[in-house]
Every structure is written in structure tokens, then in C-alpha cells.
Protein backbone atom coordinates (compact mmCIF):
# COMPACT_ATOMS: atom_id res chain seq x y z
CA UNK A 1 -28.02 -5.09 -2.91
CA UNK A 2 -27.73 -8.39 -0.68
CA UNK A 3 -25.00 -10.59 -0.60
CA UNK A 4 -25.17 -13.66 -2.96
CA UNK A 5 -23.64 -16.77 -2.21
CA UNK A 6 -21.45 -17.84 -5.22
CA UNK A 7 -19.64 -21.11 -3.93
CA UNK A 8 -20.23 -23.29 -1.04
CA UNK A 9 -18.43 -26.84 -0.99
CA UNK A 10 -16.31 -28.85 1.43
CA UNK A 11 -13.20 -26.51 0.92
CA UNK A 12 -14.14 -22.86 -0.22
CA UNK A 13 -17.15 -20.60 0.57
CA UNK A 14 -17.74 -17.76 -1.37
CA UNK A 15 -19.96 -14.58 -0.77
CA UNK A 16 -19.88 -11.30 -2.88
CA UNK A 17 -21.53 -7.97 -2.66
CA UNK A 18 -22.25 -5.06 -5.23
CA UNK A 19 -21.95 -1.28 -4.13
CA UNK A 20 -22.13 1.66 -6.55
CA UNK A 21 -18.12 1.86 -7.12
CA UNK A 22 -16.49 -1.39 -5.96
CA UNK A 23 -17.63 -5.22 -4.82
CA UNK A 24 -16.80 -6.86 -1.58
CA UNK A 25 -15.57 -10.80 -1.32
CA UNK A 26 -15.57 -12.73 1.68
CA UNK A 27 -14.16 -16.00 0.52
CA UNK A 28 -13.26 -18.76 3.17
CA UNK A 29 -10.79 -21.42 2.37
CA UNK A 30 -9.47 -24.70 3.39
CA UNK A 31 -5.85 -24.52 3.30
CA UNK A 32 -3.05 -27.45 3.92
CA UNK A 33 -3.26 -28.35 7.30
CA UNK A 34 -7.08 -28.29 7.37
CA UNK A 35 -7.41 -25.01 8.88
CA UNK A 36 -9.64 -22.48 7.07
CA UNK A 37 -8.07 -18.85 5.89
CA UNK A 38 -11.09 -16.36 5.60
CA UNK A 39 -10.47 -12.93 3.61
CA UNK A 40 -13.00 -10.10 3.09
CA UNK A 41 -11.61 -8.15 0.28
CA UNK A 42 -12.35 -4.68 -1.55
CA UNK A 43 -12.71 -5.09 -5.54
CA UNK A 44 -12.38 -1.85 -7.88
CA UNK A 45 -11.81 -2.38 -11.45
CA UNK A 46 -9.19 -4.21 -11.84
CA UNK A 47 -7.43 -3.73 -8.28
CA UNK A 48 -8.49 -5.75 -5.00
CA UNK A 49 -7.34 -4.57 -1.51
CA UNK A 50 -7.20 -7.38 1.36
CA UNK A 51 -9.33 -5.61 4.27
CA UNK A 52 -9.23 -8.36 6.29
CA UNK A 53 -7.36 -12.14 6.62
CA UNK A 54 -8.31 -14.77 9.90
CA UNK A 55 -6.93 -18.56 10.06
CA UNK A 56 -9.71 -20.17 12.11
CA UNK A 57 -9.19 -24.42 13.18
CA UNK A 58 -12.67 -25.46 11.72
CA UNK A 59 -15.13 -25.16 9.10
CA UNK A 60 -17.87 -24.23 11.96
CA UNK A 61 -15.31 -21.34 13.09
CA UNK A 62 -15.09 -20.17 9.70
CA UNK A 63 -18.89 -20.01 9.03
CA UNK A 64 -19.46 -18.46 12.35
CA UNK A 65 -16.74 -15.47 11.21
CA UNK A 66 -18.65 -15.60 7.67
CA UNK A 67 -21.97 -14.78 9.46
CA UNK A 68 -20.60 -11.69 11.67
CA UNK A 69 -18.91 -9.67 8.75
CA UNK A 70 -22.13 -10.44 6.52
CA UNK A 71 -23.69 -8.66 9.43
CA UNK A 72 -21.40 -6.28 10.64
CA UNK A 73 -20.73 -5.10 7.59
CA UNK A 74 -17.61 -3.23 6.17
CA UNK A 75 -14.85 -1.77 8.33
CA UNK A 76 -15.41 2.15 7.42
CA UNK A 77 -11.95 3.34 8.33
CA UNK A 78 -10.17 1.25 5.75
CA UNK A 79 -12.70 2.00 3.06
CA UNK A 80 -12.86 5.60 3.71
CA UNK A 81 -12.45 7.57 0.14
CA UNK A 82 -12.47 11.22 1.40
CA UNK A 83 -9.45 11.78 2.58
CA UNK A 84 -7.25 15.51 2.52
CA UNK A 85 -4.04 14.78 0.42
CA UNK A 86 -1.12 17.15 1.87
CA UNK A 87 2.37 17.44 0.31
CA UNK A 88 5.46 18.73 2.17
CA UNK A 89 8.47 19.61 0.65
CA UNK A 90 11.65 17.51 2.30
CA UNK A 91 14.69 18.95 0.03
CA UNK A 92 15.03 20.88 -3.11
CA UNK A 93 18.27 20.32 -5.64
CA UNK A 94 18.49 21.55 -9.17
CA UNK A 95 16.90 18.19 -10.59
CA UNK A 96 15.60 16.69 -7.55
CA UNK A 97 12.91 17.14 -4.72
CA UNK A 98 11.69 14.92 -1.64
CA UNK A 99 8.36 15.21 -0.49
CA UNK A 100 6.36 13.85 1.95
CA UNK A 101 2.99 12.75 1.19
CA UNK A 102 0.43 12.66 4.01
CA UNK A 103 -2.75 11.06 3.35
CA UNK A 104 -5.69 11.91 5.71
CA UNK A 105 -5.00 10.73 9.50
CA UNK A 106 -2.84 7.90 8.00
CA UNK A 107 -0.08 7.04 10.81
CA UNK A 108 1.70 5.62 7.58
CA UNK A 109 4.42 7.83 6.13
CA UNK A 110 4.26 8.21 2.59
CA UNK A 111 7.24 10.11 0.40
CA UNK A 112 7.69 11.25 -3.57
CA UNK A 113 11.01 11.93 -5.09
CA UNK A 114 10.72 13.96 -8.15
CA UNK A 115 13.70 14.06 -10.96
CA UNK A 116 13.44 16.83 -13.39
CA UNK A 117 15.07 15.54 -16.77
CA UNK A 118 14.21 15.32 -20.36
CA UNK A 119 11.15 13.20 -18.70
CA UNK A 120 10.09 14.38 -15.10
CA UNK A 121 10.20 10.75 -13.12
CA UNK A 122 7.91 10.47 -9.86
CA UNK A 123 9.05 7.51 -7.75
CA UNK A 124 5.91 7.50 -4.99
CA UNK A 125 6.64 4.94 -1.79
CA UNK A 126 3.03 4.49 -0.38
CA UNK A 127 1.49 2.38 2.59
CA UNK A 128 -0.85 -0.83 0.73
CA UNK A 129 -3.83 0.68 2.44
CA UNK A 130 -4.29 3.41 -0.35
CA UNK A 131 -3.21 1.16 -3.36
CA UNK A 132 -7.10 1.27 -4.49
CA UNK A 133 -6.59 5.52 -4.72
CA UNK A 134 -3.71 5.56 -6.48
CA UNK A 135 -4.98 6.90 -9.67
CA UNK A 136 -6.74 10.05 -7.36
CA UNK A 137 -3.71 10.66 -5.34
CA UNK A 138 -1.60 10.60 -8.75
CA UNK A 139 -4.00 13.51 -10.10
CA UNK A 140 -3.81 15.62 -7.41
CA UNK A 141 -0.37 15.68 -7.18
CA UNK A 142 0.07 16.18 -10.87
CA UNK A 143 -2.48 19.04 -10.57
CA UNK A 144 -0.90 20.34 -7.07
CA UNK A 145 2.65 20.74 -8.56
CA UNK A 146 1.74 21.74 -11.80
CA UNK A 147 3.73 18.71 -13.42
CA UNK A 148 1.85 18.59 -16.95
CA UNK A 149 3.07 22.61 -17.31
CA UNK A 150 6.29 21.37 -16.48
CA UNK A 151 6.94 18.46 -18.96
CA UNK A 152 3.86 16.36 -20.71
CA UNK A 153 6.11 13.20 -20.58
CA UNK A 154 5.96 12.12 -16.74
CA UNK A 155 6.62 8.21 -15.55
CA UNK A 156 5.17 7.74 -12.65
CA UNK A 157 6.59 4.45 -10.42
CA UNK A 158 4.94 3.52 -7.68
CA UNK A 159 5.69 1.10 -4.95
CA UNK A 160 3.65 0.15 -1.97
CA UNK A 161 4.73 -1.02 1.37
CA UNK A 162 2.44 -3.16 3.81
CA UNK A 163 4.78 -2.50 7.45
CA UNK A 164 6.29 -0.22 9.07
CA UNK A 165 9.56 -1.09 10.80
CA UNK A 166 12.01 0.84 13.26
CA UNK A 167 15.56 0.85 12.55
CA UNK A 168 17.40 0.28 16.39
CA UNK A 169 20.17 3.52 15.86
CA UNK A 170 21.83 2.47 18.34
CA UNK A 171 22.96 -0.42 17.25
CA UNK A 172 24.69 1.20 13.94
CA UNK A 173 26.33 4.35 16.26
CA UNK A 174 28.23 1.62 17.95
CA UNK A 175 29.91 0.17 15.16
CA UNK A 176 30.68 3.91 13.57
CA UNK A 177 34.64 3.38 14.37
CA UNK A 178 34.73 0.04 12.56
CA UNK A 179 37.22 -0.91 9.91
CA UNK A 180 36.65 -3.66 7.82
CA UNK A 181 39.52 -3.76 5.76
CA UNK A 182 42.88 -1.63 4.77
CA UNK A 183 43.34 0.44 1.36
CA UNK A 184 46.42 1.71 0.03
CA UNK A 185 46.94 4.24 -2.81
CA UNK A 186 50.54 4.44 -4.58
CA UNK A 187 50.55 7.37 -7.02
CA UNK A 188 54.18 7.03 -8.73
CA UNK A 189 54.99 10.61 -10.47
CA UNK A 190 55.30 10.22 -14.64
């Protein structure tokens, strides 16, 4: 199917495409301070993944960006649904486990803590990027680990992260030996 052009005025610019599964936006608009944000979006259902976001100084900047992804046409690596879902065990307690979820050649790291209770609760951190496979990734790790034999109530949670930050270590190891205040316990015998 070709892209259709659903809006075109002095501050937004609209342009959609159908696929089998999913739609594709790029929408341009004119923010504030007269510059113009352009996004190209994935749409699935109900969920929409930002693929791409560019702040460009004029509207001829804008339709010249407009014109090169309607050409280009999506960026495959983002898009990608066949992907190999691995899980790696972190730690095992009685009612707890870590694992580590890797997701294709993701560089993002991914983890799962499971708590076995009257429920069994799965608290999944993920990287944005695979928000729009969340309900596949949830299946396969319900089938992997064999949580419906387990329990048939589970509550999934899951929360998605869009960075990746270092922590600088050395900067906590220094202040190790720090005291930040003075407690005293008096235990007087009854």
C-alpha cells in the first residue's frame, strides 16, 4: 500500500502507511519556537513505538526529511520481530529468582524477578525498544518456565526503560568510611 497524506496545513503534516500487522506515522509538527519536531512512529493495536524524533529550523527542512523516510523507508533493525528470547538464571531463594532476559543482539540489558506466593508476581524491567513485543516475550517466558503449571494466578508488571546509564563506582568506594550521624543504644536490665 502507498502512503496517504492525511493532514497538510501551516503547522502539522501528516502521512500514514498500512502493512499487514502494524501502520507507520510520520507526522511533522510546528512546535513553540517555530521549529518543526518530525516523528516516524510504529502503530500496533493499541501500542505506538517512537522509531524516530528530528527538530529541524524550517518548514522546508521538515518536508525535505518527510520526503527521504517516505523513500527510504523503515529502519529494519528497530522493527525487526524475529528475535531469539534467552533467559539466564541470576539467583535462586526459596520464593525468589533473578533472571536476565536477553533479547536478540539487544546491547540493552533486560532482567525478571519472580516471587513465588499465593500468586506468582513477575516484575519484568525491559529496554522501550521491545515495548511493541511485550505480549510475545510474556508467552514465552510463561511457556519457558512453566509458570501456568506452577500457579494459574500470575501478575505480570512490567516497566520499560528508554537509557542506559553508568553508575561512576568510584565515586561511592570513596565515601565507604563515612559517618553521617551517631546512634546510641541504652538497654537498662528489668
Amino acid at each position: 500500500m502507498a502512503w496517504q497524506k492525511l493532514v497538510d496545513t501551516d503547522e502539522l503534516i501528516i502521512f500514514e502507511k498500512a502493512f499487514k500487522k502494524f501502520r507507520i506515522k510520520i507526522e511533522a509538527r510546528k512546535n513553540h519556537d517555530k521549529a518543526w519536531d518530525v516523528f516516524q512512529t510504529k502503530i500496533e493495536g493499541n501500542s505506538s513505538l517512537l522509531l524516530s524524533k528530528k527538530t529541524l529550523s524550517s518548514r522546508t527542512e521538515a518536508d525535505q526529511l518527510i520526503k527521504k523516510l517516505l523513500t527510504t523507508g523503515l529502519p529494519r533493525k528497530r522493527l525487526s520481530t524475529d528475535f531469539a528470547i534467552n533467559l539466564k538464571r541470576v539467583f535462586k531463594e526459596e520464593y525468589v529468582e533473578k533472571w536476565k532476559i536477553e533479547l536478540g543482539n539487544s546491547p540493552y540489558t533486560n532482567y525478571m524477578y519472580l516471587l513465588y506466593m499465593d500468586r506468582v508476581g513477575v516484575d519484568i524491567m525491559m529496554h522501550e525498544s521491545f515495548r511493541l513485543h511485550e505480549e510475545r516475550i510474556l508467552q514465552n517466558i510463561e511457556d519457558t518456565l512453566g509458570l501456568r503449571e506452577i500457579n494459574d494466578a500470575i501478575d505480570f508488571n512490567v516497566f520499560y526503560y528508554t537509557s542506559r546509564r553508568e553508575i561512576n563506582r568510584e565515586a561511592y568506594e570513596s565515601d565507604a568510611n563515612m559517618v553521617f550521624g551517631k546512634f546510641e543504644f541504652h538497654f537498662e536490665d528489668e
